[in-house]
N, C-alpha and C. Protein backbone atom coordinates (compact mmCIF):
# COMPACT_ATOMS: atom_id res chain seq x y z
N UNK A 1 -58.49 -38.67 -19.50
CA UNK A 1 -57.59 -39.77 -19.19
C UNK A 1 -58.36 -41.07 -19.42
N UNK A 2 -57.63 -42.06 -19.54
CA UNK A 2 -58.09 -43.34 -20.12
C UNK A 2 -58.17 -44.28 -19.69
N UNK A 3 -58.63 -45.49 -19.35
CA UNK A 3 -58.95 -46.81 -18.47
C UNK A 3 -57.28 -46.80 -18.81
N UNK A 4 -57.10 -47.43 -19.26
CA UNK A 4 -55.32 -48.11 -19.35
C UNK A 4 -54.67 -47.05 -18.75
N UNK A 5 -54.33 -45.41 -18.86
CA UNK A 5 -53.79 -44.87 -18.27
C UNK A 5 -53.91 -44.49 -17.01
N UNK A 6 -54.88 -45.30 -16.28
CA UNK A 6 -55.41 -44.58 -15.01
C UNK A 6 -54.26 -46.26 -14.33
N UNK A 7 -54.96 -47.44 -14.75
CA UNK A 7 -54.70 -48.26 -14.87
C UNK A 7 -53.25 -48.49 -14.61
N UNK A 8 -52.23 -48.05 -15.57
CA UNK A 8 -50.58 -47.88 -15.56
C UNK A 8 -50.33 -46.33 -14.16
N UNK A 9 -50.80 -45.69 -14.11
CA UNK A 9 -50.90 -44.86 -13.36
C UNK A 9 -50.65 -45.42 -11.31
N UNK A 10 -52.18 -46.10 -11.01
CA UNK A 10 -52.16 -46.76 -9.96
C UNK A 10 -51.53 -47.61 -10.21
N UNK A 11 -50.96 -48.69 -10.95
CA UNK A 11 -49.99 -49.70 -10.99
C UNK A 11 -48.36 -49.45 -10.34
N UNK A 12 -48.44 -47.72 -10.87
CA UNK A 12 -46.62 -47.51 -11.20
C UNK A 12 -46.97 -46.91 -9.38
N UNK A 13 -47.93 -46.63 -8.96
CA UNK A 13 -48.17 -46.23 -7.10
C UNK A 13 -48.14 -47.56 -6.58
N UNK A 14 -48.12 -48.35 -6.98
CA UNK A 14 -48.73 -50.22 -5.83
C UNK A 14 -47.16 -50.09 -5.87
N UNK A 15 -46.19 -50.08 -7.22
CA UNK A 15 -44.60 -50.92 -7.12
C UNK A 15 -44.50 -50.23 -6.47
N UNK A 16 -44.31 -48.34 -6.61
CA UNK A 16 -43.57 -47.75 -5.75
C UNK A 16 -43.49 -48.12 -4.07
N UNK A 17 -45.06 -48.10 -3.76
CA UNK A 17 -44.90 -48.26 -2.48
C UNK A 17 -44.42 -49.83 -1.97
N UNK A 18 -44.44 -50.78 -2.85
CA UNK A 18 -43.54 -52.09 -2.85
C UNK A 18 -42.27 -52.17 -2.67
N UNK A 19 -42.03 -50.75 -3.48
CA UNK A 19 -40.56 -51.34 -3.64
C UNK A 19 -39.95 -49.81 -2.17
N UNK A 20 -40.43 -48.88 -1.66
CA UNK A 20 -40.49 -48.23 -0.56
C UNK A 20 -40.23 -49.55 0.44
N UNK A 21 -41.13 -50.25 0.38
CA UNK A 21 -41.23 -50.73 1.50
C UNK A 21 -40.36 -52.38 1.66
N UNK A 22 -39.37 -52.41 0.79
CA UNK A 22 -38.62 -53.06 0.75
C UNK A 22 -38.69 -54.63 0.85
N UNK A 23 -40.49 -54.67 -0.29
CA UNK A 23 -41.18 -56.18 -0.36
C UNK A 23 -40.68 -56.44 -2.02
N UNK A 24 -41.01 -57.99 -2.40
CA UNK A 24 -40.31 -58.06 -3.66
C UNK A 24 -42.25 -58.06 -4.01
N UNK A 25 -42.79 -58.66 -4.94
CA UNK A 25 -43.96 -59.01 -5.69
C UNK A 25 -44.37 -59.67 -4.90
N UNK A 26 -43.86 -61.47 -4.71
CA UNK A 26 -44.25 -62.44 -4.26
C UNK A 26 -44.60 -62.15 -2.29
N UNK A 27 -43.64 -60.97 -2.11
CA UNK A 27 -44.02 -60.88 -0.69
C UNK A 27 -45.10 -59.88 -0.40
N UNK A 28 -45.27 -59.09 -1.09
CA UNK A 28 -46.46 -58.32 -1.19
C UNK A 28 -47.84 -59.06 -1.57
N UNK A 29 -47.92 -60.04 -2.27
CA UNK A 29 -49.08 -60.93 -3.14
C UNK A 29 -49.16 -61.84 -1.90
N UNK A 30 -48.57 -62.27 -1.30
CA UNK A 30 -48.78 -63.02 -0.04
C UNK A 30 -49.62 -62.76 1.11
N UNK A 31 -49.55 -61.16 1.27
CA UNK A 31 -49.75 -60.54 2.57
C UNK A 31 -51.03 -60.11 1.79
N UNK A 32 -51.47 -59.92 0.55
CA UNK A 32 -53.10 -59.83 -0.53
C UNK A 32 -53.89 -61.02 -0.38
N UNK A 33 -53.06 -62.00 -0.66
CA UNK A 33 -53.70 -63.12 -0.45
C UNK A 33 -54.01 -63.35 -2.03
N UNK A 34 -52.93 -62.87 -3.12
CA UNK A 34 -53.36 -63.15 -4.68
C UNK A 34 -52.11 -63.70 -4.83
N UNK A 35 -51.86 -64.05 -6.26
CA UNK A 35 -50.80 -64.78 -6.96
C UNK A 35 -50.02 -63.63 -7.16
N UNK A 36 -48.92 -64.13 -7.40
CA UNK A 36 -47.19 -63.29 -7.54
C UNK A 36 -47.36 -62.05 -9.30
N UNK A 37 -48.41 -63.18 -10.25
CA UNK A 37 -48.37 -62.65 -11.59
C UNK A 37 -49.85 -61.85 -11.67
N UNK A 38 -50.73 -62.40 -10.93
CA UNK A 38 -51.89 -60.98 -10.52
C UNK A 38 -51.27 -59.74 -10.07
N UNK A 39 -50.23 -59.44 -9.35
CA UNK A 39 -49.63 -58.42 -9.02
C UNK A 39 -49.11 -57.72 -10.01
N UNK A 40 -48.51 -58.97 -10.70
CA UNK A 40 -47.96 -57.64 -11.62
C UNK A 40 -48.02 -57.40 -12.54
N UNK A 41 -49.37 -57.83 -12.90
CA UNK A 41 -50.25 -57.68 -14.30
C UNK A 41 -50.76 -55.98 -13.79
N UNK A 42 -51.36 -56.27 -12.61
CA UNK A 42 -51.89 -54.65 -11.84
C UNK A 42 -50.48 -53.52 -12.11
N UNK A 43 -49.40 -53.84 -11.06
CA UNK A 43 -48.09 -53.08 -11.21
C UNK A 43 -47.88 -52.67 -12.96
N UNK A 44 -47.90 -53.66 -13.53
CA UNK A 44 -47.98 -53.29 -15.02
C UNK A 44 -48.57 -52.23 -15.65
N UNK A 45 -49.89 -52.31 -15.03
CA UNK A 45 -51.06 -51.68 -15.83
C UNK A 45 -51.80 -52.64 -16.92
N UNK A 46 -51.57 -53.85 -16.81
CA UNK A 46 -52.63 -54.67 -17.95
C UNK A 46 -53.68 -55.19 -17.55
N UNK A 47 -54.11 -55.15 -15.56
CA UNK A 47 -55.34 -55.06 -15.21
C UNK A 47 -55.40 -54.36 -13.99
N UNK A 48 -56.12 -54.41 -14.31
CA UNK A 48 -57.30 -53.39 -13.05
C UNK A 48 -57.66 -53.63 -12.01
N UNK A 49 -57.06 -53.13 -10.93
CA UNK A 49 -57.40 -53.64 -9.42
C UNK A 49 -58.86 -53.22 -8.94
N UNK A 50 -59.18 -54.20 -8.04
CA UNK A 50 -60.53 -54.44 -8.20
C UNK A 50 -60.69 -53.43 -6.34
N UNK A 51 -61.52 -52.97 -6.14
CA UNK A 51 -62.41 -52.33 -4.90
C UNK A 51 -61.23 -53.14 -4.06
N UNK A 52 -61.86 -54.42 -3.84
CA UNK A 52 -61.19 -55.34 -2.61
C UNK A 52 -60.21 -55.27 -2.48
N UNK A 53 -59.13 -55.68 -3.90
CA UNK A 53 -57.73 -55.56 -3.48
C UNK A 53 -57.06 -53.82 -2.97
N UNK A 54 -57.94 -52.69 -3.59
CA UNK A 54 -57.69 -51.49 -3.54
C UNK A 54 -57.98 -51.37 -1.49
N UNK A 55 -58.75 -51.82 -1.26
CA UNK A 55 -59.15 -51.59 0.41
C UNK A 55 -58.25 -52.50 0.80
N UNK A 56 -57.74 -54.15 0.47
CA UNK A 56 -56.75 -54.52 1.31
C UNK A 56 -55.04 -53.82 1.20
N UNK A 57 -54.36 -53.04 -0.30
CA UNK A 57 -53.95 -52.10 -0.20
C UNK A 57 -53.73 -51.18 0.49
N UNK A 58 -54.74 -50.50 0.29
CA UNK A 58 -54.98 -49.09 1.60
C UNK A 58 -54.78 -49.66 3.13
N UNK A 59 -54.83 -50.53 3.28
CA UNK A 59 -54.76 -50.90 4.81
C UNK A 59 -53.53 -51.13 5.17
N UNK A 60 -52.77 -52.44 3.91
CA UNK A 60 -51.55 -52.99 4.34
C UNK A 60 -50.99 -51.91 4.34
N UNK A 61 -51.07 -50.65 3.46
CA UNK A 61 -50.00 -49.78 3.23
C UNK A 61 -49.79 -48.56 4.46
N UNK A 62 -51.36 -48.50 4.65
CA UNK A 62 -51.81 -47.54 5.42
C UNK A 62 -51.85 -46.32 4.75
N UNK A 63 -52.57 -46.19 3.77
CA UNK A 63 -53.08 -44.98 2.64
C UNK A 63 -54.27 -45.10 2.05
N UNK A 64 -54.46 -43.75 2.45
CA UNK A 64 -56.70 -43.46 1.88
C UNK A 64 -56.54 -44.16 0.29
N UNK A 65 -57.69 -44.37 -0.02
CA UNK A 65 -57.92 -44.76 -1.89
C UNK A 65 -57.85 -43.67 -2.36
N UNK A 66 -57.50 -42.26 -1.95
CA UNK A 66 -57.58 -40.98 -2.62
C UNK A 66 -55.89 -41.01 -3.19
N UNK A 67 -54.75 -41.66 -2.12
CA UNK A 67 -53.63 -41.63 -2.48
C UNK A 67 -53.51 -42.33 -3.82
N UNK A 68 -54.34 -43.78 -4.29
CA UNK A 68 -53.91 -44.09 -6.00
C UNK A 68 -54.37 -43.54 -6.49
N UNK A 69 -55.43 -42.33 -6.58
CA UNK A 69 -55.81 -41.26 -7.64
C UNK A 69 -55.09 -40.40 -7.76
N UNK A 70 -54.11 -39.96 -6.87
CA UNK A 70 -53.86 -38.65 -7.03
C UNK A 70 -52.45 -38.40 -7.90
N UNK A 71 -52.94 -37.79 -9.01
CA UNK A 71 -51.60 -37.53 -10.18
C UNK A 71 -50.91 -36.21 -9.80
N UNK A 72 -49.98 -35.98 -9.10
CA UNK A 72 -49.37 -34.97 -9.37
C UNK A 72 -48.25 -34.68 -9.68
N UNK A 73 -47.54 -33.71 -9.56
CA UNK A 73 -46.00 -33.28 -10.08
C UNK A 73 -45.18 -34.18 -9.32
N UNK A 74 -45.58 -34.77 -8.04
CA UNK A 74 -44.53 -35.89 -7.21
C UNK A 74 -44.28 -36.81 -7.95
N UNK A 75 -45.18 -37.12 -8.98
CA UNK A 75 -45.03 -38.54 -9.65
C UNK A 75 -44.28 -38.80 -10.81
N UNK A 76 -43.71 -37.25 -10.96
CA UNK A 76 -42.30 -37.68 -12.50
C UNK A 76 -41.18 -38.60 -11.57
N UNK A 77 -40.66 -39.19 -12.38
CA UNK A 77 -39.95 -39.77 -11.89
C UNK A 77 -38.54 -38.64 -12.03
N UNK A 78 -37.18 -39.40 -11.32
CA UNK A 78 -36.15 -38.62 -11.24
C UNK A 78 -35.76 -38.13 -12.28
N UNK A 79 -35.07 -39.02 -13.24
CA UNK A 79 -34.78 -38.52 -15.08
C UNK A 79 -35.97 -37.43 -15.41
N UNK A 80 -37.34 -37.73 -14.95
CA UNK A 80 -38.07 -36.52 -15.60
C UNK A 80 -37.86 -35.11 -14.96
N UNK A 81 -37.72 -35.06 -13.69
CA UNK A 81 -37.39 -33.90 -13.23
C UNK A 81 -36.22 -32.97 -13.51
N UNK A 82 -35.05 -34.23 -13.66
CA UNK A 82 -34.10 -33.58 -14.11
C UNK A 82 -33.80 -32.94 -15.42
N UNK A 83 -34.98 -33.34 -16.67
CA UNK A 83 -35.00 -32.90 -17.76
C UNK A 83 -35.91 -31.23 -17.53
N UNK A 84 -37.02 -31.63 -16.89
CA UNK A 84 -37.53 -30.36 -16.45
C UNK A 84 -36.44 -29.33 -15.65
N UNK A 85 -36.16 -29.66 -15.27
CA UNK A 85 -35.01 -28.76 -14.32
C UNK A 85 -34.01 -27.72 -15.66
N UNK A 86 -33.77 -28.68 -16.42
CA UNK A 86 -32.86 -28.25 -17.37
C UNK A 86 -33.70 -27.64 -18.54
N UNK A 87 -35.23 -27.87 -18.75
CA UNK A 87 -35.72 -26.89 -19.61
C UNK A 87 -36.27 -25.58 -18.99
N UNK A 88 -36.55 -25.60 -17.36
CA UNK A 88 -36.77 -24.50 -17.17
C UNK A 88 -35.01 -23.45 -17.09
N UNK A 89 -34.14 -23.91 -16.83
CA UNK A 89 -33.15 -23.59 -16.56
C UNK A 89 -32.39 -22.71 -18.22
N UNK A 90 -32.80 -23.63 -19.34
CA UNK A 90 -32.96 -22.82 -20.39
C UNK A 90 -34.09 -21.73 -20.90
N UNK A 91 -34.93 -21.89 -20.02
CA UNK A 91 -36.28 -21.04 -20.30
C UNK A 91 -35.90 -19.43 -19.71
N UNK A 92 -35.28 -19.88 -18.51
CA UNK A 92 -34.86 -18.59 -18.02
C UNK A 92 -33.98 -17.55 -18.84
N UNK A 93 -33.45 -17.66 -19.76
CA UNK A 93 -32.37 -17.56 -20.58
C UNK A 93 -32.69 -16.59 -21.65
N UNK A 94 -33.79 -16.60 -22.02
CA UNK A 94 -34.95 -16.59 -23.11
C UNK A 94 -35.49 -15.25 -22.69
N UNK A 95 -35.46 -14.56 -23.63
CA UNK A 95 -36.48 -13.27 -24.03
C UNK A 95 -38.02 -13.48 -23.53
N UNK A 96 -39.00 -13.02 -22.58
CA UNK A 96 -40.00 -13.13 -22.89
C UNK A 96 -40.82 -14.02 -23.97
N UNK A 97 -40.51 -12.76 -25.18
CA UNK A 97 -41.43 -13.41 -26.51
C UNK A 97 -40.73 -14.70 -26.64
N UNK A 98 -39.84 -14.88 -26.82
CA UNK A 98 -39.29 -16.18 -27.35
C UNK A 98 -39.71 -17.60 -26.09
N UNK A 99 -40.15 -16.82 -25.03
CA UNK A 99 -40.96 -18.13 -24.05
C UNK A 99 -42.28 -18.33 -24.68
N UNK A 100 -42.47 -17.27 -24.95
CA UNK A 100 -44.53 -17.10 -25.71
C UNK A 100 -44.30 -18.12 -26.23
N UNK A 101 -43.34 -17.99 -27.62
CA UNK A 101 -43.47 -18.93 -28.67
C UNK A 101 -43.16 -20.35 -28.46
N UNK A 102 -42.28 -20.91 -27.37
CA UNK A 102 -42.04 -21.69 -27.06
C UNK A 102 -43.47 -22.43 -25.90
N UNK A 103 -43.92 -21.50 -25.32
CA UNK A 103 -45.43 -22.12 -25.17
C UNK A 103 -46.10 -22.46 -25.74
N UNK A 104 -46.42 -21.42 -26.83
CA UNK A 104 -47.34 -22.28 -28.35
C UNK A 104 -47.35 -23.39 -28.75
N UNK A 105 -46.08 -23.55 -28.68
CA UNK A 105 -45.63 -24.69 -29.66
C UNK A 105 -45.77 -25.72 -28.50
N UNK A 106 -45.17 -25.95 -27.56
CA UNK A 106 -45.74 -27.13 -26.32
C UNK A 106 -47.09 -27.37 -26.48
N UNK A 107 -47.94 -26.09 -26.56
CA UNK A 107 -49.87 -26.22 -26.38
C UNK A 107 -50.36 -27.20 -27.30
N UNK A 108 -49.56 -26.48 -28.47
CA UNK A 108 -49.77 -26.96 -29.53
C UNK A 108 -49.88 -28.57 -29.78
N UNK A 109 -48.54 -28.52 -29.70
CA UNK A 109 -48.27 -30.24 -29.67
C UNK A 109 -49.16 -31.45 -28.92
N UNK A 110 -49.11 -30.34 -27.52
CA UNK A 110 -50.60 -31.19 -26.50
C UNK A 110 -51.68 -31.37 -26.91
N UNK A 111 -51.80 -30.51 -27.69
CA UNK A 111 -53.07 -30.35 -28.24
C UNK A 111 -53.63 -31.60 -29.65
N UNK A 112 -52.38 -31.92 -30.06
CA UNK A 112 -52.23 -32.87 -30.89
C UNK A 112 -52.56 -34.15 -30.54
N UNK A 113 -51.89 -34.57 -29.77
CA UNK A 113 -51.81 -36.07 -28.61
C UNK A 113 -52.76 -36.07 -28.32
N UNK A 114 -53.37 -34.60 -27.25
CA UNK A 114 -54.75 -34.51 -26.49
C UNK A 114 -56.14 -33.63 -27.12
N UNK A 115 -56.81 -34.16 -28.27
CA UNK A 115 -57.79 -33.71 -28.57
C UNK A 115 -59.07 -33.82 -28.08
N UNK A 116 -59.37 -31.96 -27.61
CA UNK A 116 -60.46 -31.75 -27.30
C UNK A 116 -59.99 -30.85 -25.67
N UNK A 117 -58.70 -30.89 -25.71
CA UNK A 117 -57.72 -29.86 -24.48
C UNK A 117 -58.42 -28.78 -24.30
């Protein structure tokens, strides 16, 4: 994984819990003690939150620094789940072999994007 994607990653966790918590930008950047467009250069992903703002974060929010690392399956968003929903839902459908092959070809492709998998 990549500076920018880690980057867009913890960004798309700061809005969420912004917009959870029913602050706009400017009211969240207030209670940081940064500007309205520092926020959401971070929220963006076009910079990089620094230690300090990550610990005044964790506090306002009340969440360890382990919570902006952690990538998991919680973090598709709704449209993505629901596409997953509907390819496993066709997967079931499917012959065995014809899932094999349809794995290949996913690996495959990953494998394309992600060299060195």
């Amino acid at each position: 994984m990549d500076e920018n994607t880690i980057n867009k990653l913890i960004g798309e966790k700061i809005r969420t819990l912004r917009k959870k918590s029913g602050l706009n930008q400017t009211q969240l950047a207030l209670e940081l003690s940064i500007h309205y467009k520092h926020l959401g250069m971070i929220e963006s992903g076009r910079k990089a939150i620094s230690i300090h703002l990550l610990t005044k974060l964790c506090n306002f929010f009340n969440k360890s620094p382990i919570y902006f690392f952690d990538y998991t399956a919680q973090e598709f968003k709704e449209s993505d789940m629901k596409t997953l929903s509907s390819i496993v839902t066709m997967l079931k459908a499917l012959d065995t072999d014809t899932r094999i092959i349809i794995a290949q070809m996913i690996k495959a492709a990953y494998e394309l994007k992600n060299p060195g998998f």
